[in-house]
N, C-alpha and C. Protein backbone atom coordinates (compact mmCIF):
# COMPACT_ATOMS: atom_id res chain seq x y z
N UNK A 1 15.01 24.43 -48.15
CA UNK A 1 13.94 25.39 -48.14
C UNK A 1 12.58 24.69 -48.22
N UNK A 2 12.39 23.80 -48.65
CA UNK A 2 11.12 22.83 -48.37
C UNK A 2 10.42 23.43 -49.55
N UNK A 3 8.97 23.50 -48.57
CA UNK A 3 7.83 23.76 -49.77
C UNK A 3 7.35 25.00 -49.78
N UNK A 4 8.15 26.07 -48.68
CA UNK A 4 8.19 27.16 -48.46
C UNK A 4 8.00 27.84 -49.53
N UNK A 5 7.51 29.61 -49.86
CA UNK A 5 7.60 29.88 -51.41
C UNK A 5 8.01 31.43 -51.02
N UNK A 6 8.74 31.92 -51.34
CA UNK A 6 9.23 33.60 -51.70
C UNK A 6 7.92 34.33 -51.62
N UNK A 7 7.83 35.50 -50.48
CA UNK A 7 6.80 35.93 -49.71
C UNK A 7 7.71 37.15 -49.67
N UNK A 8 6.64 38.59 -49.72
CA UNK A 8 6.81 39.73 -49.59
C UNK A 8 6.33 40.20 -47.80
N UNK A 9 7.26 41.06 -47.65
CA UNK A 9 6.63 41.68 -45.96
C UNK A 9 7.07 43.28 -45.94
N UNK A 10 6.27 43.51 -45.30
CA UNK A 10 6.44 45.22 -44.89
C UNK A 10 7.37 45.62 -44.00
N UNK A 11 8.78 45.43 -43.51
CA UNK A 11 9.20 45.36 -42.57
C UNK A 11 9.93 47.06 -42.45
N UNK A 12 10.16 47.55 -40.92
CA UNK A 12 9.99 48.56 -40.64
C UNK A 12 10.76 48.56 -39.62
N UNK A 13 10.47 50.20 -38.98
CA UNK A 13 10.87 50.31 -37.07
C UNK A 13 9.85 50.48 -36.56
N UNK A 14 9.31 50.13 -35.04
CA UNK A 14 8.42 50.70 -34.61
C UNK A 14 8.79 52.46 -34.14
N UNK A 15 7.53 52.65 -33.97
CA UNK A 15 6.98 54.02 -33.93
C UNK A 15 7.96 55.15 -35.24
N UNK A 16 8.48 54.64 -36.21
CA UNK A 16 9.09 55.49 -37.45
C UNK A 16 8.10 55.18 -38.62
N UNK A 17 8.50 55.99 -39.47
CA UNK A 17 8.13 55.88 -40.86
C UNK A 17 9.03 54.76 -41.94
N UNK A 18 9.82 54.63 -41.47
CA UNK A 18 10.89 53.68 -42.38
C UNK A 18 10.68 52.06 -42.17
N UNK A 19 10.10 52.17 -43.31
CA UNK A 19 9.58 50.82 -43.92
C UNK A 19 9.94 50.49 -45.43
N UNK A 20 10.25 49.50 -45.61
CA UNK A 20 10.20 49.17 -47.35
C UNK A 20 10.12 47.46 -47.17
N UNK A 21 9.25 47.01 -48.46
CA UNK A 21 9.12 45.49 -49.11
C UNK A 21 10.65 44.98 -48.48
N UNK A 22 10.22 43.71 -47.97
CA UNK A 22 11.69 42.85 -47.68
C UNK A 22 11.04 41.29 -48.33
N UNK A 23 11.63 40.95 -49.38
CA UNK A 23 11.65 39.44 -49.58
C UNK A 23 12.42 38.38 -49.11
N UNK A 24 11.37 37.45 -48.53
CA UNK A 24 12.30 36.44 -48.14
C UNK A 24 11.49 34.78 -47.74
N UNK A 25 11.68 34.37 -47.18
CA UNK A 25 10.84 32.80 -47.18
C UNK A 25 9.47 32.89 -45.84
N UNK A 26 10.70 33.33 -45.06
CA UNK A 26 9.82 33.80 -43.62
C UNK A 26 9.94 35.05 -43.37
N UNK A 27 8.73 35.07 -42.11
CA UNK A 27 8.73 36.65 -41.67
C UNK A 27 10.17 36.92 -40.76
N UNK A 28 10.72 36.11 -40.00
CA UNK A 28 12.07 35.91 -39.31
C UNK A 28 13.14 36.48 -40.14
N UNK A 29 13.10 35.80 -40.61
CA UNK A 29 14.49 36.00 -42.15
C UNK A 29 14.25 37.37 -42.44
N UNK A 30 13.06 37.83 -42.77
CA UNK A 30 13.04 38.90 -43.80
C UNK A 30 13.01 40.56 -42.39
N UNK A 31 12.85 39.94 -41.33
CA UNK A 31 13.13 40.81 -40.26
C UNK A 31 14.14 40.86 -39.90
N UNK A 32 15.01 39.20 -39.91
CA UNK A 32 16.44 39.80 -40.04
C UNK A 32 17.68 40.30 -40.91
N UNK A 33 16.64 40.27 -42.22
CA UNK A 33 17.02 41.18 -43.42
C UNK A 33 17.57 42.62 -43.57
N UNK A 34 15.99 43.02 -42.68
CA UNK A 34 15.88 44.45 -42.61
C UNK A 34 16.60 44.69 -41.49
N UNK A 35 16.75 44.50 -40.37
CA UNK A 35 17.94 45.07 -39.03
C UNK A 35 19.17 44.58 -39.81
N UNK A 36 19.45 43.63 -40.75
CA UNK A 36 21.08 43.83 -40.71
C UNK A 36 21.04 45.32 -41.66
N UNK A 37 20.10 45.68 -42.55
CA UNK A 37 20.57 47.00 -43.21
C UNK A 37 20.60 47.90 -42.43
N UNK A 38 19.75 47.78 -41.57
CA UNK A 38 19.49 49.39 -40.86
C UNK A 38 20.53 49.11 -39.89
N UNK A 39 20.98 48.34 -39.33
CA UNK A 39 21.84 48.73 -38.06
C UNK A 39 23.22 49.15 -38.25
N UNK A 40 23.46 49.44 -39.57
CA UNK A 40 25.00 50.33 -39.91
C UNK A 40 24.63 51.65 -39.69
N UNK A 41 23.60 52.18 -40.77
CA UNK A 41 23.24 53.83 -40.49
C UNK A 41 23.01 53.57 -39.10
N UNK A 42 22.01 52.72 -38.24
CA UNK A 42 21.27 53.52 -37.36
C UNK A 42 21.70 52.28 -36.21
N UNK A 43 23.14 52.29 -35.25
CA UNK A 43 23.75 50.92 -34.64
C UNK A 43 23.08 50.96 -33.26
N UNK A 44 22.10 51.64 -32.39
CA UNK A 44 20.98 51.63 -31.66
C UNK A 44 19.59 51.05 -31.77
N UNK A 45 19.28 50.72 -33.22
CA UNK A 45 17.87 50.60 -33.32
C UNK A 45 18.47 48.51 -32.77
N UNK A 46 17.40 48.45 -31.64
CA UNK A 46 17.76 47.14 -31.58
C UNK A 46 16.92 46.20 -32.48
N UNK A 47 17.23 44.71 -32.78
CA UNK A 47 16.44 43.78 -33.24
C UNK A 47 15.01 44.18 -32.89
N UNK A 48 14.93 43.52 -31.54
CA UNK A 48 13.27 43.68 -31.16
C UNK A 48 12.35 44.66 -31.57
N UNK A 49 13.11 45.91 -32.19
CA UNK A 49 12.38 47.19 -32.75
C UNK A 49 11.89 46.79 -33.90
N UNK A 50 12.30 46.02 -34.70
CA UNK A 50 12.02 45.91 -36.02
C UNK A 50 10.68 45.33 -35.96
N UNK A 51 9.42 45.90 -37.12
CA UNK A 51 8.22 44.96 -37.00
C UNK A 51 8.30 43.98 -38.69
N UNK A 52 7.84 43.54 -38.62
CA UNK A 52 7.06 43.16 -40.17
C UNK A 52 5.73 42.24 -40.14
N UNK A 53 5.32 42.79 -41.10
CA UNK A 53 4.41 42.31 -41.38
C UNK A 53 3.96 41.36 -42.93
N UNK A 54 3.60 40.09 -42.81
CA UNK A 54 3.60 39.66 -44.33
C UNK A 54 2.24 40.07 -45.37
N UNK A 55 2.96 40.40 -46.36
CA UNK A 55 1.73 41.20 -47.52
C UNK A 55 0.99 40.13 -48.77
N UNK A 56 2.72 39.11 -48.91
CA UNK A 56 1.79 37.67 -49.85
C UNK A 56 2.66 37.69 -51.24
N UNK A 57 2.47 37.33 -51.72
CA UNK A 57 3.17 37.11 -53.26
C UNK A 57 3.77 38.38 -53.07
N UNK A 58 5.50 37.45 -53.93
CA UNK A 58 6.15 38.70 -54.16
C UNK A 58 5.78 39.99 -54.61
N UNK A 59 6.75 41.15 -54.88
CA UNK A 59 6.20 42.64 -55.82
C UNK A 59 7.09 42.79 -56.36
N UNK A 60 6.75 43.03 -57.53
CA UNK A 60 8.01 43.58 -58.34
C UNK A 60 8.05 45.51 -58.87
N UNK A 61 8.44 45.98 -58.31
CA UNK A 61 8.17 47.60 -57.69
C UNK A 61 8.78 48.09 -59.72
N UNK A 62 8.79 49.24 -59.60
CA UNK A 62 9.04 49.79 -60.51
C UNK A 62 10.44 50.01 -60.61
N UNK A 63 11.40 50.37 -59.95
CA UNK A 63 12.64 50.11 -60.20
C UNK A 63 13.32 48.65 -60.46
N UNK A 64 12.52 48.02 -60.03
CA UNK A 64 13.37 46.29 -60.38
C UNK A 64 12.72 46.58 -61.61
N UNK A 65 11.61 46.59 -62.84
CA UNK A 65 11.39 46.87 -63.94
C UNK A 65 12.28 47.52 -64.80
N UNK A 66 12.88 48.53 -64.14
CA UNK A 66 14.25 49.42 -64.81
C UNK A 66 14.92 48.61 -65.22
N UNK A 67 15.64 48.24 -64.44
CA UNK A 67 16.86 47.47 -63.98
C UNK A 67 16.87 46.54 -64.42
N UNK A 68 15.74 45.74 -64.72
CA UNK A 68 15.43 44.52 -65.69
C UNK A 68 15.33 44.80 -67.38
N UNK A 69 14.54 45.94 -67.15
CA UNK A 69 15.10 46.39 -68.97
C UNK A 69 16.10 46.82 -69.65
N UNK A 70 17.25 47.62 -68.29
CA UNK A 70 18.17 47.81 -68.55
C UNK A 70 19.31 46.95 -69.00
N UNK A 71 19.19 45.85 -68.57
CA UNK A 71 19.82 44.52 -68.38
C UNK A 71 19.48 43.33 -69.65
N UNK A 72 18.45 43.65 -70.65
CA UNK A 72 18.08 43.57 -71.50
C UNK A 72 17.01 41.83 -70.54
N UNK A 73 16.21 42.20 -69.58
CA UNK A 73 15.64 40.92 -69.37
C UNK A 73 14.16 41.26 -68.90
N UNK A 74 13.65 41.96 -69.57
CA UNK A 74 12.60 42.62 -69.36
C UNK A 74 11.44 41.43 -68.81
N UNK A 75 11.18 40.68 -68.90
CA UNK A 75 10.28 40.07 -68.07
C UNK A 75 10.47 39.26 -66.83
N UNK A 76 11.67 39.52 -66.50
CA UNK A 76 12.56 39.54 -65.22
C UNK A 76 11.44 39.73 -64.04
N UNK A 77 11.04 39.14 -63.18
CA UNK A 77 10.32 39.32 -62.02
C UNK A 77 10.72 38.73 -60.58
N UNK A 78 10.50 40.19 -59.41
CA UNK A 78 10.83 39.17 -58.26
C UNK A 78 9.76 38.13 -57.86
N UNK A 79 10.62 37.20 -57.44
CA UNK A 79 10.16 35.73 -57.00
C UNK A 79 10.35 34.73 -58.48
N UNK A 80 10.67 35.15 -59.42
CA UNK A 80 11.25 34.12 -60.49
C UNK A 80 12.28 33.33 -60.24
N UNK A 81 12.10 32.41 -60.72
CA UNK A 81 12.71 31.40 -60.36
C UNK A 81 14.12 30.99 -61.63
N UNK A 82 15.29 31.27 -61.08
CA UNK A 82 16.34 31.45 -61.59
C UNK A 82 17.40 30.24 -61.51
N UNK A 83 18.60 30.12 -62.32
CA UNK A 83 19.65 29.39 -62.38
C UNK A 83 20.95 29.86 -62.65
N UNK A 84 22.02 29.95 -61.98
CA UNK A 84 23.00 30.76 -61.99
C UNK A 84 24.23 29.60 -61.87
N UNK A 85 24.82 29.46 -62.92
CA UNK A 85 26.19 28.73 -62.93
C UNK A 85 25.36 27.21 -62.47
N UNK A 86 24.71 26.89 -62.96
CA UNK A 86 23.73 25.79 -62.60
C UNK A 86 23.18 25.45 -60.94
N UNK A 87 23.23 26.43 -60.06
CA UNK A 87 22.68 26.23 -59.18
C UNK A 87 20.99 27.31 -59.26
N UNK A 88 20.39 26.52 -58.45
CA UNK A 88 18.99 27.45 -58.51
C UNK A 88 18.53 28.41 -57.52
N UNK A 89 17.86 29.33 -58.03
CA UNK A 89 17.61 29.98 -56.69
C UNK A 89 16.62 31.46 -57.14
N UNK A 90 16.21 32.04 -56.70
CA UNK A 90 15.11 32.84 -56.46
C UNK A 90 15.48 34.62 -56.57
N UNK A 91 14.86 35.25 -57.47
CA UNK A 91 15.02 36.50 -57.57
C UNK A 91 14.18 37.44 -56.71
N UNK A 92 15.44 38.06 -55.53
CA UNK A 92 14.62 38.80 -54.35
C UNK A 92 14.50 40.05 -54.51
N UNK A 93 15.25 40.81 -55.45
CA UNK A 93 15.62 41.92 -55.82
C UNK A 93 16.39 42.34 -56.81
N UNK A 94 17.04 43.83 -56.54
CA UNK A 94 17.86 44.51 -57.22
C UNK A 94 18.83 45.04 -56.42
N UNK A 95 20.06 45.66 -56.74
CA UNK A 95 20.67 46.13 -55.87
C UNK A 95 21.60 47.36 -56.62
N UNK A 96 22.44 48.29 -56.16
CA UNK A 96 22.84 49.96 -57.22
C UNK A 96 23.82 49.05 -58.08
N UNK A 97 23.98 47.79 -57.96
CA UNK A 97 25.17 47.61 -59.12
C UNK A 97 24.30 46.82 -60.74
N UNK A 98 23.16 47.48 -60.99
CA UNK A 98 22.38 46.95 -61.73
C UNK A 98 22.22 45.36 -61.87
N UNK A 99 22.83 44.62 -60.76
CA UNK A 99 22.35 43.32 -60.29
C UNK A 99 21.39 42.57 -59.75
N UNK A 100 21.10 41.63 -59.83
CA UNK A 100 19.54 40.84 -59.39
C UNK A 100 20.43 40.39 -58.35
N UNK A 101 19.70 40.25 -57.07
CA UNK A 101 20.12 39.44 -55.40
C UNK A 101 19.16 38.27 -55.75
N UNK A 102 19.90 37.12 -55.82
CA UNK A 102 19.42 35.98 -56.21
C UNK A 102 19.57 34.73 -54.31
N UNK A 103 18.32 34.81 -53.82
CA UNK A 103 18.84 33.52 -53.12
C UNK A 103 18.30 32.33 -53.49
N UNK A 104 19.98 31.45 -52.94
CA UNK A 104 20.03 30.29 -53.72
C UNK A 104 18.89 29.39 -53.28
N UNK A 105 18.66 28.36 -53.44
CA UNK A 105 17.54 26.85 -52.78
C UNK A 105 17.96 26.35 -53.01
N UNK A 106 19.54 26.19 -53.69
CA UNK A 106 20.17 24.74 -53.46
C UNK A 106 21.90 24.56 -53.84
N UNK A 107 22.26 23.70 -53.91
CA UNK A 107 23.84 24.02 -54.47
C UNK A 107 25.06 24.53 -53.29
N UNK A 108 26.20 25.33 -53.64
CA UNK A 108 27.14 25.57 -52.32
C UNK A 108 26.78 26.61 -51.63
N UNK A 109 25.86 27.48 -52.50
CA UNK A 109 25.21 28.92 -52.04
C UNK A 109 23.80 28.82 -51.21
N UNK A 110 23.21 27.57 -51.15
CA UNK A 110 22.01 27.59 -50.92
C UNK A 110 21.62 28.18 -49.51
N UNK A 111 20.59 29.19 -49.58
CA UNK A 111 20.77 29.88 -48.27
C UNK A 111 20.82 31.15 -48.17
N UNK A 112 22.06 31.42 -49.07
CA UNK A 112 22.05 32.98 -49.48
C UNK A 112 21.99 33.44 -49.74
N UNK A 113 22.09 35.26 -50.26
CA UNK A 113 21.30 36.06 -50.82
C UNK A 113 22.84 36.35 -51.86
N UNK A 114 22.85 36.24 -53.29
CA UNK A 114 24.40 36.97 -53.44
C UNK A 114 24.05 37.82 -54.90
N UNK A 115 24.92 39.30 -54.72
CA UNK A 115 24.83 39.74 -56.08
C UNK A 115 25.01 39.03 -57.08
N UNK A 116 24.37 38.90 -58.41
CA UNK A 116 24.48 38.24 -59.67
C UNK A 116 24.22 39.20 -61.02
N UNK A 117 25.20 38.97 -61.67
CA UNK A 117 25.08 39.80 -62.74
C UNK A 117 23.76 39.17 -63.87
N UNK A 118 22.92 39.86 -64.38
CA UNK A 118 21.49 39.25 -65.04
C UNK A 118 22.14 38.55 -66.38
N UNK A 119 23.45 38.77 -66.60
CA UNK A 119 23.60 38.30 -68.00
C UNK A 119 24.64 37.47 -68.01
N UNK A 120 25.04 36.87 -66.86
CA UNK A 120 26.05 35.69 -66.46
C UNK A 120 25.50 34.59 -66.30
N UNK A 121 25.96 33.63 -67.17
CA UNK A 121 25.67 32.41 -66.89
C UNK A 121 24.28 32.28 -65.82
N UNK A 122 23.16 32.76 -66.36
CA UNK A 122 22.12 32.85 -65.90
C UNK A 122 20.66 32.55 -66.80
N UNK A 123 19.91 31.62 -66.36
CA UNK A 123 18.64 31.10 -67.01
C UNK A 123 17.66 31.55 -66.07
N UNK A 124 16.51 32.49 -66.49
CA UNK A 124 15.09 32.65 -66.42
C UNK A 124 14.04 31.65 -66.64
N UNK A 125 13.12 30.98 -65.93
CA UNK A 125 12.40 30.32 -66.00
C UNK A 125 10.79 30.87 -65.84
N UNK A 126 9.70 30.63 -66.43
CA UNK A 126 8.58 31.23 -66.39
C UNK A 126 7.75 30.27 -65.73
N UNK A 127 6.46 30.62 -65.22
CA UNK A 127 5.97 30.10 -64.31
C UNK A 127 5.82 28.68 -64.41
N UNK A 128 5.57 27.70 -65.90
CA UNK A 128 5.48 26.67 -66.20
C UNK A 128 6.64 25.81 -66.26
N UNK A 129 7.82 26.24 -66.16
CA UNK A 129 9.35 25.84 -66.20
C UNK A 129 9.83 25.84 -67.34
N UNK A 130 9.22 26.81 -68.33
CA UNK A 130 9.76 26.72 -69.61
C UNK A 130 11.05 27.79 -69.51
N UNK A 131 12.10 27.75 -70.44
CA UNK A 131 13.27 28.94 -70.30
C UNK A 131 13.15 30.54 -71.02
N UNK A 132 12.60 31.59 -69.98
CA UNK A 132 12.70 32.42 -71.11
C UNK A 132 13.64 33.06 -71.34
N UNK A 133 15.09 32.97 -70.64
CA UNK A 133 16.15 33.66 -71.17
C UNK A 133 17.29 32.31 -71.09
N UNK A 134 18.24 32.81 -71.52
CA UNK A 134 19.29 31.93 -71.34
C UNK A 134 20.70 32.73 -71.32
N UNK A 135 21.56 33.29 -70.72
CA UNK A 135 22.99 33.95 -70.95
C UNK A 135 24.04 32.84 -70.46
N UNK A 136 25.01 32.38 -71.40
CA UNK A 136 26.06 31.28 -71.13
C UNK A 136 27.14 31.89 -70.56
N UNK A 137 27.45 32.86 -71.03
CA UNK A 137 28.96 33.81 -70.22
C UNK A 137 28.83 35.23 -69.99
């Protein structure tokens, strides 16, 4: 992943209303984020339809806030920088199984986006690299 850094985009369809935040490194990636979701409901909308646009530092919306307090990790933020079973990698989201979508930057996962439970063998790091959580099992 280089020196690249976790970037928010608006990605969408053209001429619709259906848009939502897609995190990801590039605008590419995070466009082909959004067509792999939409093309189950909707298996016509082609690639090339999809727009995005980049907005800049991650967001951390009000439901990832839930979901982070729920989880007891309340200062949980997307684009934090995470460690899971000792590999590292980046908090892009949330997902309905009260899980953080962590992609990796390095290790056997590096690359991908995978559900992670917030309280598994998982370390929080704050902007300075200090640890603010720690869960061992």
């Amino acid at each position: 992943m280089g020196t690249q850094e976790l970037q928010a985009f608006e990605c969408g369809v053209k001429d619709t209303d259906w848009t939502r935040t897609v995190h990801a490194m590039t605008r590419n990636k995070a466009r082909y984020l959004y067509w792999r979701d939409v093309r189950e409901p909707w298996p016509d909308v082609p690639f090339t339809a999809i727009t995005c646009r980049k907005l800049g530092r991650p967001q951390t919306d009000a439901g990832f806030l839930k979901t982070a307090a729920y989880r007891n990790v309340p200062l949980a933020r997307i684009g934090m920088r995470v460690e899971v079973g000792g590999d590292s990698g980046l908090i892009v989201g949330k997902n309905s199984s009260a899980n953080f979508d962590v992609l990796f930057t390095d290790g056997k996962h590096k690359g991908h986006i995978l559900n992670c439970h917030p309280n598994w063998m998982m370390k929080y790091f704050a902007e300075d690299g200090n640890v603010l959580y720690e869960f061992r099992g």
